[in-house]
Protein backbone atom coordinates (compact mmCIF):
# COMPACT_ATOMS: atom_id res chain seq x y z
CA UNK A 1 -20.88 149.14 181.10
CA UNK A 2 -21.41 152.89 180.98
CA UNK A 3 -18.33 153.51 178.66
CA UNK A 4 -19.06 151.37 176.02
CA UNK A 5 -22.66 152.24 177.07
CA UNK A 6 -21.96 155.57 175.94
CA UNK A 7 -20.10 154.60 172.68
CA UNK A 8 -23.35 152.65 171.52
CA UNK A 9 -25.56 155.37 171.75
CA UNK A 10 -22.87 157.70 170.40
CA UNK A 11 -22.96 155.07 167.45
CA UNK A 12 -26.12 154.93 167.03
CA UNK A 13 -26.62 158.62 166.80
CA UNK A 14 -24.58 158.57 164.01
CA UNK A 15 -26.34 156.44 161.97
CA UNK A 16 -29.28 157.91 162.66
CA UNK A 17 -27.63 161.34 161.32
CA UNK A 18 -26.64 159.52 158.27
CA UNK A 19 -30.31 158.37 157.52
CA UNK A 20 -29.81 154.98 159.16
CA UNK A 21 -31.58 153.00 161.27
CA UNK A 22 -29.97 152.32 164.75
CA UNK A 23 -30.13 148.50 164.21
CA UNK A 24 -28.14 145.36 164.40
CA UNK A 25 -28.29 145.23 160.75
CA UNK A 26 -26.11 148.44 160.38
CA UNK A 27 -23.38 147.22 163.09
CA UNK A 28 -20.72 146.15 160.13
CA UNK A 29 -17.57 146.93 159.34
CA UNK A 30 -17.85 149.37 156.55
CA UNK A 31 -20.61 151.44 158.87
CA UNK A 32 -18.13 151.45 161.92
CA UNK A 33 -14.99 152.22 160.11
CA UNK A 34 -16.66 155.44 158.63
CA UNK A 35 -17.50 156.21 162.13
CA UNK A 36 -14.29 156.03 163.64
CA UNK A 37 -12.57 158.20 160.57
CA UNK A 38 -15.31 161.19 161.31
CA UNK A 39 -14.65 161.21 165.05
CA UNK A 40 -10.72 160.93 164.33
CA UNK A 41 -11.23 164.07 162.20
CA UNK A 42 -13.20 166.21 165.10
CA UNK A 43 -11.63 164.51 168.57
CA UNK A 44 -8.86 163.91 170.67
CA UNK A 45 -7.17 160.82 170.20
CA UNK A 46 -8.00 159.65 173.41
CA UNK A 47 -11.61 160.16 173.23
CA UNK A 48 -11.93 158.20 169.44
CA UNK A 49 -9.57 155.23 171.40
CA UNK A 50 -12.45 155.31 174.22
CA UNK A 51 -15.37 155.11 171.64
CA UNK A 52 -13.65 152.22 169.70
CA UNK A 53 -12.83 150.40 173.09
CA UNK A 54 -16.91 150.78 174.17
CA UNK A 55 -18.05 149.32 171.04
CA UNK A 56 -15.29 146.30 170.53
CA UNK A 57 -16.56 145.35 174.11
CA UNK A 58 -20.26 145.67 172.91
CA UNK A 59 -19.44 143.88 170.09
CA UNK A 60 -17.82 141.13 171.99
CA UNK A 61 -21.14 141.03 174.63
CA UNK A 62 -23.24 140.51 171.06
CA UNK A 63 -21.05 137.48 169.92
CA UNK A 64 -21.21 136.24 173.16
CA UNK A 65 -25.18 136.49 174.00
CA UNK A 66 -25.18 134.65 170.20
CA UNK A 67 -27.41 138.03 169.08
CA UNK A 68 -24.44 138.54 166.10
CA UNK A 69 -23.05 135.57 164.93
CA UNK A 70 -19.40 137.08 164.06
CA UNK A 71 -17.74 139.88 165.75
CA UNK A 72 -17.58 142.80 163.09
CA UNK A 73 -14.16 144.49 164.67
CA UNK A 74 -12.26 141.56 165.52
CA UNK A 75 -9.52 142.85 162.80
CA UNK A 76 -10.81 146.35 162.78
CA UNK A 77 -7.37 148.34 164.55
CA UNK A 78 -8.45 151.36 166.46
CA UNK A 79 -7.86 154.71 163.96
CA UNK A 80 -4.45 156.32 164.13
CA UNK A 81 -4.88 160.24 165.07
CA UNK A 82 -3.25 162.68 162.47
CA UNK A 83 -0.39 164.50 163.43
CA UNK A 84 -0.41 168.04 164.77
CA UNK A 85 1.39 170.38 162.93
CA UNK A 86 4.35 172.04 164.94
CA UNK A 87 3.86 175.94 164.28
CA UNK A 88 7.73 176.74 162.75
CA UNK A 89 8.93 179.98 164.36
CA UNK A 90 8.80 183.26 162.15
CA UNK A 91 11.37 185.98 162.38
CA UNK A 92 9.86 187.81 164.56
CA UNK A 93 9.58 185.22 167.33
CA UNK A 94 13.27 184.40 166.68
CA UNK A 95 14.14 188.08 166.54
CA UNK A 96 12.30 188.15 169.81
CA UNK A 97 13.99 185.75 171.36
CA UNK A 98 17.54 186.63 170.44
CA UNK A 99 16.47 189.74 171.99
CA UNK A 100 15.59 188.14 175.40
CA UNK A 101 19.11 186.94 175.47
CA UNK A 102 20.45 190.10 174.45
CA UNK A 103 22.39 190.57 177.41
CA UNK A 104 26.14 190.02 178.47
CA UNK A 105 25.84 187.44 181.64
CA UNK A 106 26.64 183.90 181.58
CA UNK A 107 23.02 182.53 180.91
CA UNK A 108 22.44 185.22 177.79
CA UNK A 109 25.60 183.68 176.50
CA UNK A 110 24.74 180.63 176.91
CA UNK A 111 21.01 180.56 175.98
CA UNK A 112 21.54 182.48 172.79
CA UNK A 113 24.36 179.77 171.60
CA UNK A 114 21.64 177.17 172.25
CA UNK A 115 19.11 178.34 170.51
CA UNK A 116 21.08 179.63 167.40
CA UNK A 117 22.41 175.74 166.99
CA UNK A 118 18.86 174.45 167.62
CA UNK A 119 18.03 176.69 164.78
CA UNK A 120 20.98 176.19 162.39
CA UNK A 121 21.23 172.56 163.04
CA UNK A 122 17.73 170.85 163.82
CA UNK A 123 19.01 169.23 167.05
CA UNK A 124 17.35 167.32 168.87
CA UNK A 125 17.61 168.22 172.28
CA UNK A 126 19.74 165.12 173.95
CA UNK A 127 21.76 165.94 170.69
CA UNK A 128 22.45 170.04 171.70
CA UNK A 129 22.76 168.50 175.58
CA UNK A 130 25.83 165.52 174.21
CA UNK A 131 27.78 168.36 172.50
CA UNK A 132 31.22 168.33 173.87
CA UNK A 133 33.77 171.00 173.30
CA UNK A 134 35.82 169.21 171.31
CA UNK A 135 33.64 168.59 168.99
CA UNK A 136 32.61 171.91 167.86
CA UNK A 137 34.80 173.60 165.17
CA UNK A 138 34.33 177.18 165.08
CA UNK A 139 36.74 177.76 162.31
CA UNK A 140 34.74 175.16 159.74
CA UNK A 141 31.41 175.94 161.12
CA UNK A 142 30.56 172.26 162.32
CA UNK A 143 30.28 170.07 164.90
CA UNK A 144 29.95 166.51 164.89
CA UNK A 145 26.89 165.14 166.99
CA UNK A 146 26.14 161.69 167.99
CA UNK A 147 22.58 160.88 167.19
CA UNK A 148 20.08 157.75 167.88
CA UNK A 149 21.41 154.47 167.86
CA UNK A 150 25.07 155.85 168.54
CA UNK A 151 25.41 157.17 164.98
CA UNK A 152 27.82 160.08 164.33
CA UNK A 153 27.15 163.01 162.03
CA UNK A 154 28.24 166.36 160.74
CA UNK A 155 26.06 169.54 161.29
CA UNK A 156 26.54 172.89 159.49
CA UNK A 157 26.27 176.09 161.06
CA UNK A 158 26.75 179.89 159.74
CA UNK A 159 28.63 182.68 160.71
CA UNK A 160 26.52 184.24 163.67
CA UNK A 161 25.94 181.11 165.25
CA UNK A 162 29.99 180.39 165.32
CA UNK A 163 29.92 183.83 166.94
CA UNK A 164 27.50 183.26 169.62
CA UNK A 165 29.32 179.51 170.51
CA UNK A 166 32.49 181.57 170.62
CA UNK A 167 31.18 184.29 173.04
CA UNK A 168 29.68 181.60 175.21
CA UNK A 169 32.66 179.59 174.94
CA UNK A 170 34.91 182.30 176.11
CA UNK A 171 33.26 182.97 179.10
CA UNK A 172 32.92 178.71 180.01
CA UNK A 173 36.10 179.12 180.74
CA UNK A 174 35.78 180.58 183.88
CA UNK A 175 32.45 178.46 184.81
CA UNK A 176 32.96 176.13 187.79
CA UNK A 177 32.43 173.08 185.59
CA UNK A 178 34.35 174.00 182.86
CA UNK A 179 36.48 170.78 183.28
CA UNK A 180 33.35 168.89 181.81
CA UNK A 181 33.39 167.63 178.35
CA UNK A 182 30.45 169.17 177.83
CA UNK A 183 29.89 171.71 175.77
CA UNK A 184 26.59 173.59 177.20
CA UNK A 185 27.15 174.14 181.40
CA UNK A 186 24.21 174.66 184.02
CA UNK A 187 24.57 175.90 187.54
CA UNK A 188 25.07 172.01 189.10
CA UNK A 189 27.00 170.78 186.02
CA UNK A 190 26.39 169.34 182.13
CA UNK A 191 22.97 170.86 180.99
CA UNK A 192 20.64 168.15 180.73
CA UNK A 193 17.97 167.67 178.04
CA UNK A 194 14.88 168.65 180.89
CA UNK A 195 17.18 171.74 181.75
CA UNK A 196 17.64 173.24 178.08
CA UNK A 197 13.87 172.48 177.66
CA UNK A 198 13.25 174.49 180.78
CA UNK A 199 15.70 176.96 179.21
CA UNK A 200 13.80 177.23 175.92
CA UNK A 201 10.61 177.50 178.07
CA UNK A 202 11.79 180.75 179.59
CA UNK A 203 13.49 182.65 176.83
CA UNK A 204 10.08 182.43 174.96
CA UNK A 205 7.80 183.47 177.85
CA UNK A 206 10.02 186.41 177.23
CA UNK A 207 9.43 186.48 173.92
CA UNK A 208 5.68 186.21 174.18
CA UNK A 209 5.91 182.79 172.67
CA UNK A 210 4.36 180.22 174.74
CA UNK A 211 5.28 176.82 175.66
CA UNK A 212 8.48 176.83 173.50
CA UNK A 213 10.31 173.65 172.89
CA UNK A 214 12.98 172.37 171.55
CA UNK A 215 11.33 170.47 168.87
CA UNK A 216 10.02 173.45 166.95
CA UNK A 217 13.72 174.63 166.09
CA UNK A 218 14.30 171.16 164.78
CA UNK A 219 10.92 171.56 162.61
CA UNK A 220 11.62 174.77 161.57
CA UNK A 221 14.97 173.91 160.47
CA UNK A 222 13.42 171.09 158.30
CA UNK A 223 10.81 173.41 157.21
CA UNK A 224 13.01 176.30 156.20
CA UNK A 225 15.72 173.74 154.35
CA UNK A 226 13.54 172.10 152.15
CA UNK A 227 11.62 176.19 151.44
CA UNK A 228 15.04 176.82 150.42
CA UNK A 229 15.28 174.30 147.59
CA UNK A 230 16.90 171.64 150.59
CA UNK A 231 16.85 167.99 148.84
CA UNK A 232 14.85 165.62 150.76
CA UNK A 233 17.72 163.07 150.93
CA UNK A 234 19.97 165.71 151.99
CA UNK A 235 17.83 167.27 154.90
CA UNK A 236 17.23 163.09 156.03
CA UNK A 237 21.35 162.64 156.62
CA UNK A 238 21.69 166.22 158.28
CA UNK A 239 19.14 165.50 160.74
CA UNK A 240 19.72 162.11 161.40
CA UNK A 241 16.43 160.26 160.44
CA UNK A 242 16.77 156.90 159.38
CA UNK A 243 12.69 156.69 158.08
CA UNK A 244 11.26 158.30 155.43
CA UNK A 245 8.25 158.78 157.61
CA UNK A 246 9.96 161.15 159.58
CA UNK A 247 10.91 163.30 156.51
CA UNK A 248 7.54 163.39 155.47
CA UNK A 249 5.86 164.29 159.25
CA UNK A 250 8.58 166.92 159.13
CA UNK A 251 8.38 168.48 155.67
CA UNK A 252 4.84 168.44 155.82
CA UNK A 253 4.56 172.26 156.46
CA UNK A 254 7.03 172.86 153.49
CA UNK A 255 5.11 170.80 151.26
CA UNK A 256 1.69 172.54 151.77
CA UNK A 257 3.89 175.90 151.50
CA UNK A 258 5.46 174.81 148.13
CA UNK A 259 2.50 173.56 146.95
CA UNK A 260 0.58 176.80 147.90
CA UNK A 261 3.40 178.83 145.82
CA UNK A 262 3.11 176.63 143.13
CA UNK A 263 -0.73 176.57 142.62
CA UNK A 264 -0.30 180.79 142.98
CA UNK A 265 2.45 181.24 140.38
CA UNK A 266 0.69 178.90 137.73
CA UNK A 267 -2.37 181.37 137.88
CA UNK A 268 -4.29 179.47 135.36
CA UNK A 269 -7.59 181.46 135.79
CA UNK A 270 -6.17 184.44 134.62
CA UNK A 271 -4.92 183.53 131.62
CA UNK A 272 -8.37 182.60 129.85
């Protein structure tokens, strides 16, 4: 009772903010869908699914005490929150990081080969964790990565990357697990996808960059592909995405930027 208690009067102040009266006459479906967009616009997801649950129920209790004679959100699907976007990193984060694993030992090594493929090749991180040795060829810059659904694919990487993999490869050899297939070691064995995330997590507290993950490589890659004149259809096979809707959550932050640029070269105002 108190929750969707809470969403009627919630409701109801809303209305009256509009210039509305609070009355049975304004509980439609036109009325509550504009509600729901606004609070999807200035809430948490979680608190605009709690409103929308309180009044469906009250709803419901009107139907049922015959004061409404139809239910006005019977097909009415709760709002879908917008997407965050994922800050990419900037140079000097990255050069910050690289920094952090600036060292010699086994874990600097190791680290910095991580995150230079993370950058290089939009992994995702079960993707950088299924790497195997073999399948990693320095001399071609490549590797061959086995996505979702079992798929296999190449990924491209550049000169200093193929450096670091071969610095961290070299010493491997004498790691205690170097028998593994895998390609990335941690102290009990393969690195695991919670273990490079922990990884990732550390090498940017020492970079002042907090609660670094490996997603934001992966949407940095995207972002700085398609900044770069990256086709669409080309960055959707390199990073394995079989959706469009994925491209377009991804190369969201590259659109706005492109579309920023664009808007600032044409200059229109200044030529009348």
């Amino acid at each position: 009772m108190t929750i969707y208690g809470q969403s009627v009067r919630f409701f109801s102040r809303w209305l009256e903010a509009q210039g509305r009266d609070a009355t049975l006459d304004e509980l439609n479906r036109p009325a509550i869908r504009e509600w729901l967009a606004q609070l999807t616009d200035v809430n948490e997801a979680s608190t605009v699914k709690t409103r929308y649950r309180g009044l469906f129920r009250f709803c419901g209790w009107l139907v049922d005490e015959e004061e409404i004679d139809t239910h006005p959100m019977k097909t009415l699907s709760p709002p879908q929150p917008k997407a965050k976007p994922v800050p990419v990193i900037t140079d000097g984060e990255l050069a910050a990081l690289l920094k952090a694993c600036s060292g010699k030992d086994f874990r600097d090594r190791r680290d910095e080969a991580m995150i230079r493929l993370l950058l290089d090749c939009g992994l995702r991180v079960s993707e950088l964790c299924g790497l195997s040795v073999e399948g990693v060829d320095l001399d071609h810059g490549m590797a061959m990565i086995r996505g979702k659904g079992n798929k296999v694919r190449p990924v491209y990487f550049g000169a200093r990357t193929a450096r670091a993999v071969d610095r961290y490869v070299r010493m491997r050899s004498a790691h205690r697990w170097n028998h593994l297939d895998a390609l990335f070691l941690a102290q009990r064995g393969a690195m695991t996808p919670d273990g490079a995330r922990e990884r990732m997590k550390v090498r940017g507290h020492q970079a002042g960059i907090e609660d670094l993950h490996p997603h934001r490589f992966r949407h940095t890659f995207a972002h700085d592909f398609l900044m770069n004149g990256g086709q669409e259809r080309d960055l959707k096979r390199l990073a394995g995405w079989t959706s469009d809707v994925m491209l377009e959550r991804y190369g969201a932050s590259a659109a706005d930027a492109r579309a920023k640029s664009a808007a600032q070269r044409m200059k229109r105002g200044d030529r009348v």
